[in-house]
Structure formats: C-alpha cells, structure tokens
Protein backbone atom coordinates (compact mmCIF):
# COMPACT_ATOMS: atom_id res chain seq x y z
CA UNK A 1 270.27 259.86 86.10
CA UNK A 2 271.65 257.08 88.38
CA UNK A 3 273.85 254.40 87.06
CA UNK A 4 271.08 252.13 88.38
CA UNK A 5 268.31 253.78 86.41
CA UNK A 6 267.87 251.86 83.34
CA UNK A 7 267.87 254.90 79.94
CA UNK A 8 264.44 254.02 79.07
CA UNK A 9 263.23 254.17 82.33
CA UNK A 10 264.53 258.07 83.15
CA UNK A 11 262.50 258.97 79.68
CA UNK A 12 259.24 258.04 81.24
CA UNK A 13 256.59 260.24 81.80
CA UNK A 14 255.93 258.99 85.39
CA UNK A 15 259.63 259.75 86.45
CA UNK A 16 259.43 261.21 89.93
CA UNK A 17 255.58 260.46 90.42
CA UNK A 18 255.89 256.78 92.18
CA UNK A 19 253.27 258.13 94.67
CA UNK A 20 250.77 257.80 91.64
CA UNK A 21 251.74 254.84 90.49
CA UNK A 22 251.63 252.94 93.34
CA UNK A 23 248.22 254.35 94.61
CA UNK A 24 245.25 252.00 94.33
CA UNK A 25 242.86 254.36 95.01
CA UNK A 26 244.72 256.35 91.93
CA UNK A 27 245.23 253.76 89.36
CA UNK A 28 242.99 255.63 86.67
CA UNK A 29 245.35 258.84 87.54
CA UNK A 30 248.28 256.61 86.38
CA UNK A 31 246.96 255.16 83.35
CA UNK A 32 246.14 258.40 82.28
CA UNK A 33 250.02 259.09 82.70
CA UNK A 34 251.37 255.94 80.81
CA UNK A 35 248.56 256.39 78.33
CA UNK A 36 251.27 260.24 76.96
CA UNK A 37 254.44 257.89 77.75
CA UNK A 38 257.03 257.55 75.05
CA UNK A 39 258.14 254.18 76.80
CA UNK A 40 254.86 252.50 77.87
CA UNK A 41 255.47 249.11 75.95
CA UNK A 42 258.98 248.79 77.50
CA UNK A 43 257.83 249.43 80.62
CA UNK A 44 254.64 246.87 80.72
CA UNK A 45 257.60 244.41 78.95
CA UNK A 46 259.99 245.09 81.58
CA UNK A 47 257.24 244.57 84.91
CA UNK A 48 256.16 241.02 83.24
CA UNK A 49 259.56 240.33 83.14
CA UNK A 50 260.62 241.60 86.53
CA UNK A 51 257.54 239.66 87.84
CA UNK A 52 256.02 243.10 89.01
CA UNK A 53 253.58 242.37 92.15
CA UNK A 54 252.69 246.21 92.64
CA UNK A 55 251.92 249.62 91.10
CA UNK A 56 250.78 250.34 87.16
CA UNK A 57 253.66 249.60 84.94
CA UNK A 58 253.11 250.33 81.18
CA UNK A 59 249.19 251.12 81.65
CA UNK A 60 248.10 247.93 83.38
CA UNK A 61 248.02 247.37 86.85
CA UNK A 62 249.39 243.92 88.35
CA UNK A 63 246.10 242.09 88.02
CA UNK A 64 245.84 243.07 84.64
CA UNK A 65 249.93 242.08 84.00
CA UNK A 66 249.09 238.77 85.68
CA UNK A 67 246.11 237.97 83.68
CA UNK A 68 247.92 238.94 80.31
CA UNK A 69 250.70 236.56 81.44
CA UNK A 70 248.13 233.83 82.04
CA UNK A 71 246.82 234.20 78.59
CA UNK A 72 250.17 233.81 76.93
CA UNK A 73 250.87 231.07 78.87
CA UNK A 74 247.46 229.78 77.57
CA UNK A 75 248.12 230.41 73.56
CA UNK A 76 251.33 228.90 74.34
CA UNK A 77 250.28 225.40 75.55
C-alpha cells in the first residue's frame, strides 16, 4: 500500500481495476463491483467530497453524485 493510498481505499473491491471504473461504456460493469464492496459508502462520501468529475465512485457515477449533491443542497435551503 502507498503512503498516499488512503486504508479504506486499498480495502476496496475495485483496487487495481480503474480501467472499469472509469469506462463509460462500462459503468453497469462497475456498479456491479461497488455493489460486493466493503467500503462503498466511504467511497461515494469521499468523491462528493473530493468534488469527483469522473469515473463511478461508491456505485454512482458523477451525474448521479452531482444530482445527489443538488438535492442536499435543496433539503438544506
């Protein structure tokens, strides 16, 4: 694991598969991945929070991300 790498991050189940993640054309491949991921929630937390423009973090992809952020935002106001 690299020093870099947060813990949570080297437990998930898409560690060493970025090529799927990052695929639009494979998006339903990844989700399928976070969907067995002992980390999912951390990771979705952790893209909104990063601001996450690309690749399916946590089971949503950055449209969904965006639009869950614009809700919140929403219920907030």
């Amino acid at each position: 694991m690299s020093p870099s790498v947060p813990l949570w991050q080297s437990r998930a189940a898409c560690a060493g598969q970025t090529d799927v993640m990052y695929d639009e054309d494979r998006v339903d491949e990844a989700k399928a991945v976070c969907a067995i991921c002992p980390v999912a929630a951390r990771c979705a937390l952790a893209a909104v929070r990063r601001h996450e423009r690309y690749g399916v973090w946590g089971g949503f992809a950055a449209a969904e991300r965006e639009a869950l952020v614009r809700g919140v935002r929403r219920r907030a106001s």
